[in-house]
N, C-alpha and C. Protein backbone atom coordinates (compact mmCIF):
# COMPACT_ATOMS: atom_id res chain seq x y z
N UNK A 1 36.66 135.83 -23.26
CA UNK A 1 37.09 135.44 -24.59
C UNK A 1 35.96 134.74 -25.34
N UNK A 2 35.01 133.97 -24.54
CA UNK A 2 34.27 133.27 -25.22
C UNK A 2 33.12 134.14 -25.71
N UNK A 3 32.84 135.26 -24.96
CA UNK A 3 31.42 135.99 -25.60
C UNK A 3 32.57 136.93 -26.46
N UNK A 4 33.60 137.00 -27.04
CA UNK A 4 34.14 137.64 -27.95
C UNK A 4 33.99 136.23 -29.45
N UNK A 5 33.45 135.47 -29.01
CA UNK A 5 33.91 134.53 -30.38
C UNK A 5 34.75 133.98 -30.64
N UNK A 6 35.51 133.87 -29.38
CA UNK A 6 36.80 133.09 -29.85
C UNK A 6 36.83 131.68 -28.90
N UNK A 7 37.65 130.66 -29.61
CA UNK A 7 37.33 129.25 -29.19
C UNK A 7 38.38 129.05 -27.84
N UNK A 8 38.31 128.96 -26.62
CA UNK A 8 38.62 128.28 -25.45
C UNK A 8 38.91 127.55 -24.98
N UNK A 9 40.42 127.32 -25.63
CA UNK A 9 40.56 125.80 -24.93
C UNK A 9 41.42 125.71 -23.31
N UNK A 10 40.72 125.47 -22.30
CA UNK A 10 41.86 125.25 -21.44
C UNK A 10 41.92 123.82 -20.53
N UNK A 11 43.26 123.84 -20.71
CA UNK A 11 44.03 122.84 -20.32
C UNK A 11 44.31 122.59 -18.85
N UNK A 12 45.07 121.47 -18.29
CA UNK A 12 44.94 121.23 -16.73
C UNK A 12 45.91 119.71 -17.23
N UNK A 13 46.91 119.85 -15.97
CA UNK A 13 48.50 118.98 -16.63
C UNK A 13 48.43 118.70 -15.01
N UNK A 14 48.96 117.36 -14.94
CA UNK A 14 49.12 116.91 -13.32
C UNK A 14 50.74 116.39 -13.67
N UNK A 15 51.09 116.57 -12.55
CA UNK A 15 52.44 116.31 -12.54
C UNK A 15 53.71 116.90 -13.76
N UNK A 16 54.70 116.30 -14.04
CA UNK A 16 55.22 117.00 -14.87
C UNK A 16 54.96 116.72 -16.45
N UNK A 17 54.11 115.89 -16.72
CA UNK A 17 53.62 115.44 -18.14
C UNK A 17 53.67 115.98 -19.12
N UNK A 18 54.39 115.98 -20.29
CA UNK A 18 54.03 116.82 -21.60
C UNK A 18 52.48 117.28 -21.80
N UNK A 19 52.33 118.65 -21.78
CA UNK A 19 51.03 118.61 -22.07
C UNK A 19 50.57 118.75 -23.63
N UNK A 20 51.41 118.76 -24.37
CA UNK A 20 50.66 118.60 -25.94
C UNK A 20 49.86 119.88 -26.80
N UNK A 21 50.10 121.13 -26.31
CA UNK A 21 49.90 122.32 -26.51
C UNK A 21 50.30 122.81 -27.90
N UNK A 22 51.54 122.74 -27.67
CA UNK A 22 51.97 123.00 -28.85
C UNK A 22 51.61 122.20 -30.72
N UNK A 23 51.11 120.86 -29.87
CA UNK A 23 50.61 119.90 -30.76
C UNK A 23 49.45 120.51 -31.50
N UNK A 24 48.44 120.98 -30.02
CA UNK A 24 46.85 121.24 -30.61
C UNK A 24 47.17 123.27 -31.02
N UNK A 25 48.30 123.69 -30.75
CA UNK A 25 48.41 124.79 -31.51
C UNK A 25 48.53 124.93 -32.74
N UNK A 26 49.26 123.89 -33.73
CA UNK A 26 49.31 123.41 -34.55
C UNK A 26 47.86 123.06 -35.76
N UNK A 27 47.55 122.23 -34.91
CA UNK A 27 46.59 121.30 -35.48
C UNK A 27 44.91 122.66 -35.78
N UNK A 28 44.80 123.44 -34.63
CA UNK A 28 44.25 124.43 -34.78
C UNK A 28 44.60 125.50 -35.47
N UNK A 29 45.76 125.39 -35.56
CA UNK A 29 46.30 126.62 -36.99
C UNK A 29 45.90 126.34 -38.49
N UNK A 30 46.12 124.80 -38.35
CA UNK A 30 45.95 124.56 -39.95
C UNK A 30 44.48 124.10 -39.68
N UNK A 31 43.55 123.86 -38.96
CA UNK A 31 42.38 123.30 -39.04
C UNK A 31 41.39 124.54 -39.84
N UNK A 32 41.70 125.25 -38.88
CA UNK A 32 40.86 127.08 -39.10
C UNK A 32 42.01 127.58 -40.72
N UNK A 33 42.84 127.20 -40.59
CA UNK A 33 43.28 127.66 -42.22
C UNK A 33 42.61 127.15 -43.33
N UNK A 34 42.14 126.03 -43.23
CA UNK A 34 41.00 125.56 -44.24
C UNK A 34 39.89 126.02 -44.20
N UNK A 35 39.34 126.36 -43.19
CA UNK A 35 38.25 126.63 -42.90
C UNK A 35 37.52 128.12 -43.32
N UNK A 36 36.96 128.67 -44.52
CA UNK A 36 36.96 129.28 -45.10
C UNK A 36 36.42 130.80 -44.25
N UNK A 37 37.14 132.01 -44.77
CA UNK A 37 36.92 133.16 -43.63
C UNK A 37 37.21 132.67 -42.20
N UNK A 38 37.83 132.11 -41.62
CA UNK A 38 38.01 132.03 -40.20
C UNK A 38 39.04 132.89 -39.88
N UNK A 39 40.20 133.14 -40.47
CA UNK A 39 40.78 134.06 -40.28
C UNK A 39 41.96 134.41 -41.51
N UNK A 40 42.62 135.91 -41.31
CA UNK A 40 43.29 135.98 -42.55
C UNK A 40 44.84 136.11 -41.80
N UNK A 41 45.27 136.34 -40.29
CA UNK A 41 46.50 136.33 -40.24
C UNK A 41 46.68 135.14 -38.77
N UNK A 42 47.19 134.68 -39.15
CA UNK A 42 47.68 133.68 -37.68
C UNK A 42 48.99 134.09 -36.55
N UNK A 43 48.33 134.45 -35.71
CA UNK A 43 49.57 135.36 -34.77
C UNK A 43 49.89 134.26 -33.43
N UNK A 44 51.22 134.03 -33.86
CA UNK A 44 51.74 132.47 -33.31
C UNK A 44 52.63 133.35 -31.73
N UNK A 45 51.83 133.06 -30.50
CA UNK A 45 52.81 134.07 -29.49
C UNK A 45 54.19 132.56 -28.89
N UNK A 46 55.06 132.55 -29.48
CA UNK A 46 55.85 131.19 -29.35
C UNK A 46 57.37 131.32 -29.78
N UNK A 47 58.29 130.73 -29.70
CA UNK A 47 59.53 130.95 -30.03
C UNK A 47 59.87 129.67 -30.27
N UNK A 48 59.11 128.63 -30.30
CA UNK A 48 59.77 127.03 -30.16
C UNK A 48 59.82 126.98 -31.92
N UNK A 49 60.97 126.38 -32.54
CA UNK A 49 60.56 126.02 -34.33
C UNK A 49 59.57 125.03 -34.60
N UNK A 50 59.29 124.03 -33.68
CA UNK A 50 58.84 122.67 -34.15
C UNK A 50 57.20 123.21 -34.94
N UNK A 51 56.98 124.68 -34.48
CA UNK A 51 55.56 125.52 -35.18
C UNK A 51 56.18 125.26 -36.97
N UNK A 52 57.57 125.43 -36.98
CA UNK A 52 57.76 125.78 -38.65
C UNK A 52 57.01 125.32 -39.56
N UNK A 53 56.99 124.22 -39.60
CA UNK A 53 56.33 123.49 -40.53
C UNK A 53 54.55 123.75 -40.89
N UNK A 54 54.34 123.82 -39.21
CA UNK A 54 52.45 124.56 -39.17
C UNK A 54 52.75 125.74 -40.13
N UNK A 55 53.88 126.70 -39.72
CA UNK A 55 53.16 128.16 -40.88
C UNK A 55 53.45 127.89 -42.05
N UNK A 56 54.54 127.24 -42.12
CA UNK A 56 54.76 127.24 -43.82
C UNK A 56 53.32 126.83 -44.53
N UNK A 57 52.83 125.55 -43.84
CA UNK A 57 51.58 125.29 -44.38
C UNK A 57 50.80 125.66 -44.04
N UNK A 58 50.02 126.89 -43.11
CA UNK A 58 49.28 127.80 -42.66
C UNK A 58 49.36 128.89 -44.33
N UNK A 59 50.57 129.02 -44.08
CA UNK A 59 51.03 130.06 -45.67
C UNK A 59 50.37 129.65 -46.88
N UNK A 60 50.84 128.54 -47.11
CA UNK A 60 50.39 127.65 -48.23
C UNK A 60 49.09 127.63 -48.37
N UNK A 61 48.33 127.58 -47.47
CA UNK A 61 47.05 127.71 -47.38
C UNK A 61 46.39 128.86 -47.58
N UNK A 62 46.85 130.35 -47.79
CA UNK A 62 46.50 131.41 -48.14
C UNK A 62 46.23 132.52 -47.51
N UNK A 63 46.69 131.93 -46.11
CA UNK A 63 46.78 132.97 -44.51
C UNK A 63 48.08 133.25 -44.32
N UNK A 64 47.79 134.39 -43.81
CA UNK A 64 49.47 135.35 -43.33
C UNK A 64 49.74 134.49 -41.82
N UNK A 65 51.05 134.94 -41.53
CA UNK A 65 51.57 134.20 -40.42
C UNK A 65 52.34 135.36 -39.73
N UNK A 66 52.42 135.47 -38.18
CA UNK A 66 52.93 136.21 -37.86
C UNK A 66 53.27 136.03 -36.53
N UNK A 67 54.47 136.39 -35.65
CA UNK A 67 55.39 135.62 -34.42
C UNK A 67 55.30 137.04 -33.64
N UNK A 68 54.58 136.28 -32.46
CA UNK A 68 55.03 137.23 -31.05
C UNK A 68 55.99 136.59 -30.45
N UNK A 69 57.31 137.12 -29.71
CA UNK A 69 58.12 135.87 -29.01
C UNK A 69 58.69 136.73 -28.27
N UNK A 70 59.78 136.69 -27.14
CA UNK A 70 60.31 136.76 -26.31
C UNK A 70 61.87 137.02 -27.09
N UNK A 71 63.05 137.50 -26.94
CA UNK A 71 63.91 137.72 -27.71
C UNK A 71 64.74 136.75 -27.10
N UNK A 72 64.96 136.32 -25.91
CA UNK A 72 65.64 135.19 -25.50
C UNK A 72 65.13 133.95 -25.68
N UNK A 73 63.90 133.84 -25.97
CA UNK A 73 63.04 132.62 -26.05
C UNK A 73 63.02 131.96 -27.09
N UNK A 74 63.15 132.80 -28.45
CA UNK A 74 63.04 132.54 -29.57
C UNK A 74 63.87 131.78 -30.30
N UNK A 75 63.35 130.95 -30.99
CA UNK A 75 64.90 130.25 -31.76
C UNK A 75 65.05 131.11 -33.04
N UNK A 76 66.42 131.11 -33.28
CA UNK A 76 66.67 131.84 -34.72
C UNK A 76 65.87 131.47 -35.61
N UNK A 77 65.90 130.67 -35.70
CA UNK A 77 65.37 129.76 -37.41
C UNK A 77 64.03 130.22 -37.42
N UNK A 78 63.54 131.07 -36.50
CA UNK A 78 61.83 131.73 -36.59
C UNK A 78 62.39 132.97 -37.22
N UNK A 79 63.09 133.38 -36.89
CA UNK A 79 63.20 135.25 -37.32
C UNK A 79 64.25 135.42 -38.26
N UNK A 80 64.79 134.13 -38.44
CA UNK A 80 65.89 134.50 -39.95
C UNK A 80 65.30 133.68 -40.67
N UNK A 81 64.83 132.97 -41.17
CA UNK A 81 63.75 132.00 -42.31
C UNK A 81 62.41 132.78 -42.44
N UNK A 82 62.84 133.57 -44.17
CA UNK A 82 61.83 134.25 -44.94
C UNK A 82 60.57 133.53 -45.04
N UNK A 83 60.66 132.46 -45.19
CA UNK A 83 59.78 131.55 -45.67
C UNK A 83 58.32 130.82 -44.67
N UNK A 84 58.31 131.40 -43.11
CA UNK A 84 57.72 130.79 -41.97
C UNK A 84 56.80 132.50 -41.95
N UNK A 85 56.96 133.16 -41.68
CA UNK A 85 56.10 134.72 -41.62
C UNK A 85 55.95 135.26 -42.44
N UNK A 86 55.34 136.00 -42.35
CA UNK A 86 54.73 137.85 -43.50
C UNK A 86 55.19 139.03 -42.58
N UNK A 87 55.79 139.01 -41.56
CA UNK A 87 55.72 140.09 -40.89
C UNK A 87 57.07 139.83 -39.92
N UNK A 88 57.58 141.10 -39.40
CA UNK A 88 58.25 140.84 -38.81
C UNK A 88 58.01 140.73 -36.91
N UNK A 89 58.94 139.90 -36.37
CA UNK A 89 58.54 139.69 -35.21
C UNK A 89 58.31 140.32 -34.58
N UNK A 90 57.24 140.34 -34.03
CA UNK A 90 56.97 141.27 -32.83
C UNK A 90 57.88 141.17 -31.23
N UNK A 91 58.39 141.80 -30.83
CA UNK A 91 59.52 141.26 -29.36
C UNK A 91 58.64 141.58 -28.21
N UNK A 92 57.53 140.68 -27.41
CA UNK A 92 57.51 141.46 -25.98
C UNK A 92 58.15 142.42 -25.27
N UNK A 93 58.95 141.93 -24.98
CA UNK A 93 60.14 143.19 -24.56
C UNK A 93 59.88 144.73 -24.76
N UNK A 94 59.60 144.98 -26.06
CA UNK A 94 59.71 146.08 -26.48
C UNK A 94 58.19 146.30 -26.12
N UNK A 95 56.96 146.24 -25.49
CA UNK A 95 55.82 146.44 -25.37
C UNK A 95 55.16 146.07 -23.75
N UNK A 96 56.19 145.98 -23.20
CA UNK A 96 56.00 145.21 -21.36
C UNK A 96 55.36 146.91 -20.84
N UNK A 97 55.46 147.96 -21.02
CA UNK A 97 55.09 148.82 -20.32
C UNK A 97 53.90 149.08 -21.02
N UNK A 98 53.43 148.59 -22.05
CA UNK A 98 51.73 148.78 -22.30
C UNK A 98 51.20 147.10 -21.82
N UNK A 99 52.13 146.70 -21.86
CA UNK A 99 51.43 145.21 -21.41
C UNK A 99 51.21 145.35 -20.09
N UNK A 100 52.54 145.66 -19.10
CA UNK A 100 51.93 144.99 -17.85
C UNK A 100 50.94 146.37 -16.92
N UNK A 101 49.89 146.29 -16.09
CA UNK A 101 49.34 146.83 -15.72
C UNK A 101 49.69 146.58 -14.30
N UNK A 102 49.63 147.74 -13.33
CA UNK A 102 50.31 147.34 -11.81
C UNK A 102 49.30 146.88 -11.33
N UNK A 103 49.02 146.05 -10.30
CA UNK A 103 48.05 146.00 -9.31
C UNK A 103 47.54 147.02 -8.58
N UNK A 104 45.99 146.93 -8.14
CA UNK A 104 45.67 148.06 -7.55
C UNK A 104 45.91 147.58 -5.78
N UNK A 105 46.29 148.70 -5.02
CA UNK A 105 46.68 147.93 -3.73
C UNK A 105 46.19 147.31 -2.85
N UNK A 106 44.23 147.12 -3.31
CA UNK A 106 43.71 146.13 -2.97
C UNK A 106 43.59 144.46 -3.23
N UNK A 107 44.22 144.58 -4.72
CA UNK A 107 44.43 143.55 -5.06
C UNK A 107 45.81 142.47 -4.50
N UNK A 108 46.98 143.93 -4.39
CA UNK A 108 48.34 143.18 -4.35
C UNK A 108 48.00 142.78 -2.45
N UNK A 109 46.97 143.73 -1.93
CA UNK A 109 47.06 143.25 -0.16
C UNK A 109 46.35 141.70 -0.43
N UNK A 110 45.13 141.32 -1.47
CA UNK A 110 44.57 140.41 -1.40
C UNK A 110 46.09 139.02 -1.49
N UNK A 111 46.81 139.19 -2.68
CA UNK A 111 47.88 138.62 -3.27
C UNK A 111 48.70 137.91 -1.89
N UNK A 112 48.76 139.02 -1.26
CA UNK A 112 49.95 138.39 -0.35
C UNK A 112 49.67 137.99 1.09
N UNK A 113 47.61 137.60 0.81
CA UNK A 113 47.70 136.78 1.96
C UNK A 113 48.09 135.50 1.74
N UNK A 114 48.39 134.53 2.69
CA UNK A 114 48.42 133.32 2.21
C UNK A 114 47.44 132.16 2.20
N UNK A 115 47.65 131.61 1.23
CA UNK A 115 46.61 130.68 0.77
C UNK A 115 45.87 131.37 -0.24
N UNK A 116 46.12 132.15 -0.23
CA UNK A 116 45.05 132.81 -1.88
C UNK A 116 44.79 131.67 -2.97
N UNK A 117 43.93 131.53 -3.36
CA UNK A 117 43.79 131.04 -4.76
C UNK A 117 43.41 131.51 -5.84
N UNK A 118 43.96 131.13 -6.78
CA UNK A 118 43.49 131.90 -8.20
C UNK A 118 42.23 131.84 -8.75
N UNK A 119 41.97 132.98 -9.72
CA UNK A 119 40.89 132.76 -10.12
C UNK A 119 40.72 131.00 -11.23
N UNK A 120 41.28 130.89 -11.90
CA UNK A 120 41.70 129.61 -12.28
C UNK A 120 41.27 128.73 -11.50
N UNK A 121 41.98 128.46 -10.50
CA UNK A 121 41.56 127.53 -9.44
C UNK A 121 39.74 127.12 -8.95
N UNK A 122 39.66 128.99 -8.69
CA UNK A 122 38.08 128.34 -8.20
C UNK A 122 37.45 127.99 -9.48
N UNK A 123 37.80 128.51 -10.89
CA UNK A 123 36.42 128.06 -11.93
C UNK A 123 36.66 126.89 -11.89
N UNK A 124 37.86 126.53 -11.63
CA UNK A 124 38.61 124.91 -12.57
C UNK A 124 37.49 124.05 -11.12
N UNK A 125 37.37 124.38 -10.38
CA UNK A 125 36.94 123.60 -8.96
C UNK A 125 35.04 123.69 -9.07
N UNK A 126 34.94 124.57 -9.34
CA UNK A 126 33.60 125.05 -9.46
C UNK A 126 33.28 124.32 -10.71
N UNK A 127 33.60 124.45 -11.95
CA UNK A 127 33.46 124.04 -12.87
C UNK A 127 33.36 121.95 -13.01
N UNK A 128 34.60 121.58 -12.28
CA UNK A 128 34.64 120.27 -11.93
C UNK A 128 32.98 120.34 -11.34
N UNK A 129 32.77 120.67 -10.42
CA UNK A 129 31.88 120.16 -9.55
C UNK A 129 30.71 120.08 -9.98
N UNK A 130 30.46 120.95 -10.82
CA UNK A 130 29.03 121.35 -12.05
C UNK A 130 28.74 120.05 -12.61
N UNK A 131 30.13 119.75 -13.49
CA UNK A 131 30.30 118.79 -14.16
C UNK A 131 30.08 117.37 -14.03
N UNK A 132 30.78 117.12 -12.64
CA UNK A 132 29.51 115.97 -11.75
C UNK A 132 28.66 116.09 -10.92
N UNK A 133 27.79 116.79 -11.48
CA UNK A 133 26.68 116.81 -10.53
C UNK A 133 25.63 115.96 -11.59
N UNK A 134 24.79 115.10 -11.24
CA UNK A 134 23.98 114.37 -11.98
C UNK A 134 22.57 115.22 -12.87
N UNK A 135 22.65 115.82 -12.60
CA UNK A 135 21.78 117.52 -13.29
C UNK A 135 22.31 118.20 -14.35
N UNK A 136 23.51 118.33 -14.48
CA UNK A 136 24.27 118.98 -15.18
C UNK A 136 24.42 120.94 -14.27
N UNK A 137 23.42 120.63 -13.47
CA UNK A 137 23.19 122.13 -12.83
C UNK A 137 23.77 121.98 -11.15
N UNK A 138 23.60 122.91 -10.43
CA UNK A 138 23.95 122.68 -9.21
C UNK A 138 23.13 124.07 -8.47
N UNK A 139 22.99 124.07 -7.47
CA UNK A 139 22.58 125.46 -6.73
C UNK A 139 23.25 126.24 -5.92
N UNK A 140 23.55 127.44 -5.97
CA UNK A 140 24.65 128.05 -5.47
C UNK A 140 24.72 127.32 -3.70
N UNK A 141 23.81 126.83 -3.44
CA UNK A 141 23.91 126.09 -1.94
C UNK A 141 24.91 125.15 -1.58
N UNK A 142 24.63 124.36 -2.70
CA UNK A 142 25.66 123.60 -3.13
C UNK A 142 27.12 123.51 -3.22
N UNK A 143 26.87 124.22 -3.89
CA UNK A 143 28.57 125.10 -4.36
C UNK A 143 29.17 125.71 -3.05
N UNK A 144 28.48 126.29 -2.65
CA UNK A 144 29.06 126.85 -0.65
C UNK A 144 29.51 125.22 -0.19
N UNK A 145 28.63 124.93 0.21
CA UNK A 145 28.92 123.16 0.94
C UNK A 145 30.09 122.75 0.69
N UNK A 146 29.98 122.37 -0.54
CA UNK A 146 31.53 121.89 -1.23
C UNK A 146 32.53 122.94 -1.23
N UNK A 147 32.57 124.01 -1.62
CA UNK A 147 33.88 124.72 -1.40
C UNK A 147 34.05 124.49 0.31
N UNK A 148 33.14 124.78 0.73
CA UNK A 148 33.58 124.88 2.57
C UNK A 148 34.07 123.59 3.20
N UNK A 149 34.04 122.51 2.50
CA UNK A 149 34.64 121.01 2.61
C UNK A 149 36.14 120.91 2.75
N UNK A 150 36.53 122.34 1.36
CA UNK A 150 37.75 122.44 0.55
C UNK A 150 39.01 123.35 1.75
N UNK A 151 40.02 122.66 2.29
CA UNK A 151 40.81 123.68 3.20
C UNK A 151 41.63 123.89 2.41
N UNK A 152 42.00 125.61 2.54
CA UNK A 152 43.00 126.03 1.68
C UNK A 152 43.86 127.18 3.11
N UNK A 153 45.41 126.87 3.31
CA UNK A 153 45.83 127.10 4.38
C UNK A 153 45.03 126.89 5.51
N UNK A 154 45.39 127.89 6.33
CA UNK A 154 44.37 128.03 7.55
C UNK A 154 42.60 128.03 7.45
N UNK A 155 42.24 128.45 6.27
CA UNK A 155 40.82 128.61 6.21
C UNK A 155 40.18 127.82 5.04
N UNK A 156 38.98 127.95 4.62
CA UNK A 156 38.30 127.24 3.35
C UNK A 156 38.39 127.65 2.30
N UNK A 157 38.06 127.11 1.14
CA UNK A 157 38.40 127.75 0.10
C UNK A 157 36.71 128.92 -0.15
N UNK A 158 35.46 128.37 0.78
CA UNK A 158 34.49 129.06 0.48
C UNK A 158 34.80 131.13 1.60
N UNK A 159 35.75 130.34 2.23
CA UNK A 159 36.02 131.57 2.99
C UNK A 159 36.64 132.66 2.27
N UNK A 160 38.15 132.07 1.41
CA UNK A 160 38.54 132.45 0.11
C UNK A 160 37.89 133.33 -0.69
N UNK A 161 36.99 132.76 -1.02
CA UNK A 161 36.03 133.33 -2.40
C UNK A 161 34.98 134.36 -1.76
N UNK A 162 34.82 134.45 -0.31
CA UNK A 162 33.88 135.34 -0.07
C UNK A 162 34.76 136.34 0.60
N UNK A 163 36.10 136.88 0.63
CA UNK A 163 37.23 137.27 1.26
C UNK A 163 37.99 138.08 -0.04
N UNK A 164 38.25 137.34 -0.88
CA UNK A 164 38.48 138.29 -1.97
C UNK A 164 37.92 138.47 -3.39
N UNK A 165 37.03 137.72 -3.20
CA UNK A 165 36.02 137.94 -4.99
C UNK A 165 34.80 138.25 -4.21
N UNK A 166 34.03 138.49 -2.99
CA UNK A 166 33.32 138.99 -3.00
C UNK A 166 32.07 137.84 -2.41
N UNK A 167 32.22 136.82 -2.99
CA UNK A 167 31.48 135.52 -2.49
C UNK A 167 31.16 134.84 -4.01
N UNK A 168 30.51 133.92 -3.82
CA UNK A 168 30.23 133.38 -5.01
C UNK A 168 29.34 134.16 -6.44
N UNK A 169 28.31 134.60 -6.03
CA UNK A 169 27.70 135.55 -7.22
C UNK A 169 28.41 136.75 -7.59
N UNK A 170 29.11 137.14 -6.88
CA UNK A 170 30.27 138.57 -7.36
C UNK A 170 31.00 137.47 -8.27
N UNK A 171 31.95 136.77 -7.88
CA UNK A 171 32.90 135.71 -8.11
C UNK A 171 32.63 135.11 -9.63
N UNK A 172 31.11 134.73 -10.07
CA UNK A 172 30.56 134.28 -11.07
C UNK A 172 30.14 135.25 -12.09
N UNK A 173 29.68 136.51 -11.91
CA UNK A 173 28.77 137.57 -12.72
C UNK A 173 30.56 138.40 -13.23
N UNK A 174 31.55 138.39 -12.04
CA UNK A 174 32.80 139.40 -12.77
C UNK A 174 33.86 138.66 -13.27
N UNK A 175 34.39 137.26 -12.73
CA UNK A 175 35.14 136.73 -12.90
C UNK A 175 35.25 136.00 -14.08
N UNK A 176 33.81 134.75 -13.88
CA UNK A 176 33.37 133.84 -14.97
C UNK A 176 32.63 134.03 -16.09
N UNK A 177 32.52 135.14 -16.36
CA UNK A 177 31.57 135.69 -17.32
C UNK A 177 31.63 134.81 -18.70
N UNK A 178 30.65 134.34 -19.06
CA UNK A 178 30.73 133.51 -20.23
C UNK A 178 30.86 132.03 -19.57
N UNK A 179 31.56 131.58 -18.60
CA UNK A 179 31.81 130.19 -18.07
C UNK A 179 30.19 129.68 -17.75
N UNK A 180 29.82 130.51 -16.60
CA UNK A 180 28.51 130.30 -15.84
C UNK A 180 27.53 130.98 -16.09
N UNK A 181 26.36 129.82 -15.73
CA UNK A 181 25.23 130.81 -16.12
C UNK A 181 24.12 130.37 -14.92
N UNK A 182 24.15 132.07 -14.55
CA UNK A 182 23.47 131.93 -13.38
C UNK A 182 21.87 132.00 -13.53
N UNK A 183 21.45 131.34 -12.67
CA UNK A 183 19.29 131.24 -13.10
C UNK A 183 18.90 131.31 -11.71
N UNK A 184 18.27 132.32 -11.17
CA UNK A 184 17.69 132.61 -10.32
C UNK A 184 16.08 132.15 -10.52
N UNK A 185 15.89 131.66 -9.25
CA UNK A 185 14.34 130.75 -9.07
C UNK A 185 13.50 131.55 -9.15
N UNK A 186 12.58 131.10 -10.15
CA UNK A 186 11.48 132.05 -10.19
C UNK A 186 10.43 131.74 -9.00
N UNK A 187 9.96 132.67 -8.76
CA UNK A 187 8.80 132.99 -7.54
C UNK A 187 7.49 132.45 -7.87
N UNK A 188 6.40 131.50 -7.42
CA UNK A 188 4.90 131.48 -8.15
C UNK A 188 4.41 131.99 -6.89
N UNK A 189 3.67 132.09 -7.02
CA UNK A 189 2.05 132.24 -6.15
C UNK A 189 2.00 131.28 -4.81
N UNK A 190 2.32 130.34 -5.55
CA UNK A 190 2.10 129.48 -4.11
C UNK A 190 2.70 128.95 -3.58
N UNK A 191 4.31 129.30 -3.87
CA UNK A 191 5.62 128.77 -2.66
C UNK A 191 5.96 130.13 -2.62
N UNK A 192 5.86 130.65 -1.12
CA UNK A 192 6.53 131.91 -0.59
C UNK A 192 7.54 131.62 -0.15
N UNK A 193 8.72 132.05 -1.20
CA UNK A 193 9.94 131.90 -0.98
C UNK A 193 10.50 132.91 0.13
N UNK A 194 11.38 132.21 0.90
CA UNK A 194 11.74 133.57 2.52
C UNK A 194 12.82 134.34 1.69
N UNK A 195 12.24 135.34 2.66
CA UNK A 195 13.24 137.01 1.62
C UNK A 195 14.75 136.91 2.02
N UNK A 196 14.97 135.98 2.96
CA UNK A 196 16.22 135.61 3.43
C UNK A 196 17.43 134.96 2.61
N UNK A 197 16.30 134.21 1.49
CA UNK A 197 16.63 133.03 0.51
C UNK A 197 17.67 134.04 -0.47
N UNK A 198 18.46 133.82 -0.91
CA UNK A 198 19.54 133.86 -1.68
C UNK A 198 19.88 133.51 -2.83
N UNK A 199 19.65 132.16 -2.64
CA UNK A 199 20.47 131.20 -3.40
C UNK A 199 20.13 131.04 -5.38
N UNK A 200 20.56 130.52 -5.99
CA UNK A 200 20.44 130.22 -7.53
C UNK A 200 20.75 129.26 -7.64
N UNK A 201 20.91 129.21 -8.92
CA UNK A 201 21.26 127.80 -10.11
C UNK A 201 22.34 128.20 -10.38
């Protein structure tokens, strides 16, 4: 999403806490509605009303408004109030067989070992760990160490990642694309690096 241009926000909620989503959905609707050319239709995927008030003034502001929702999810007062959209609702429902895509049966055998972790999981973990590292960088050496610290069921979480993403540089170049950025050590003249060596930034 991010090498498409679009802004990324993700979130991470411990326990059962309001996470405030709907707040910064809001606040990002009308922020980018001022914000000249940022966009011309706002496509709200939500069924909660407490948005009403964002489109009306999303509207007001000179951008179209428009509701993806769930048909059970939705509150009326989104799809009978002229005054909140330009368009009519779009229903999931009616689009689940171009939406959902099956698993391929390597994936669903990966799925139902246990202890799997998500891809989520390892950036959110990987990403933490970047983040304190006093460098701002880390070396994929690194990153092994610490995941292999990490037990997830019976095995590690570095066992994980080299079990079904392939290991860490598969894991980073297909998964994280745009998250990480990988820098492989350059070679001089006069440290002969062993051909054994692997590792990156």
């Amino acid at each position: 999403m991010a090498d498409a241009n679009y802004d990324v926000h993700m979130m991470e909620t411990v326990g059962k806490g309001e996470k405030c989503v709907d707040i910064q959905l809001a606040v990002e609707m009308l922020h980018y509605a001022t914000v000249p050319n940022a966009y011309d239709v706002a496509i709200l995927l939500s069924g909660d009303k407490d948005f009403m008030p964002a489109m009306v003034r999303t509207r007001q502001k000179g951008r179209q408004v428009g509701i993806v929702s769930m048909k059970r999810g939705c509150n009326k007062a989104l799809y009978e109030s002229p005054h909140v959209k330009d368009y009519d609702v779009i229903w999931i429902e009616d689009y689940l067989d171009k939406l959902i895509v099956p698993l391929s049966p390597e994936e669903l055998a990966a799925r139902s070992k246990e202890g799997i972790v998500s891809t989520f999981t390892v950036m959110k973990v990987v990403s933490d760990f970047v983040a304190n590292s006093p460098k701002g960088k880390v070396s994929s050496r690194d990153v092994g160490r610490y995941l292999k610290t990490l037990r997830v069921a019976d095995t590690t979480m570095l066992e994980q990642l080299k079990e079904v993403y392939g290991g860490l540089r598969q894991f980073l170049q297909e998964r994280a694309v745009g998250v990480f950025r990988i820098i492989d050590p350059e070679i001089d003249d006069t440290k002969k690096r062993d051909p054994r060596d692997r590792s990156f930034w």
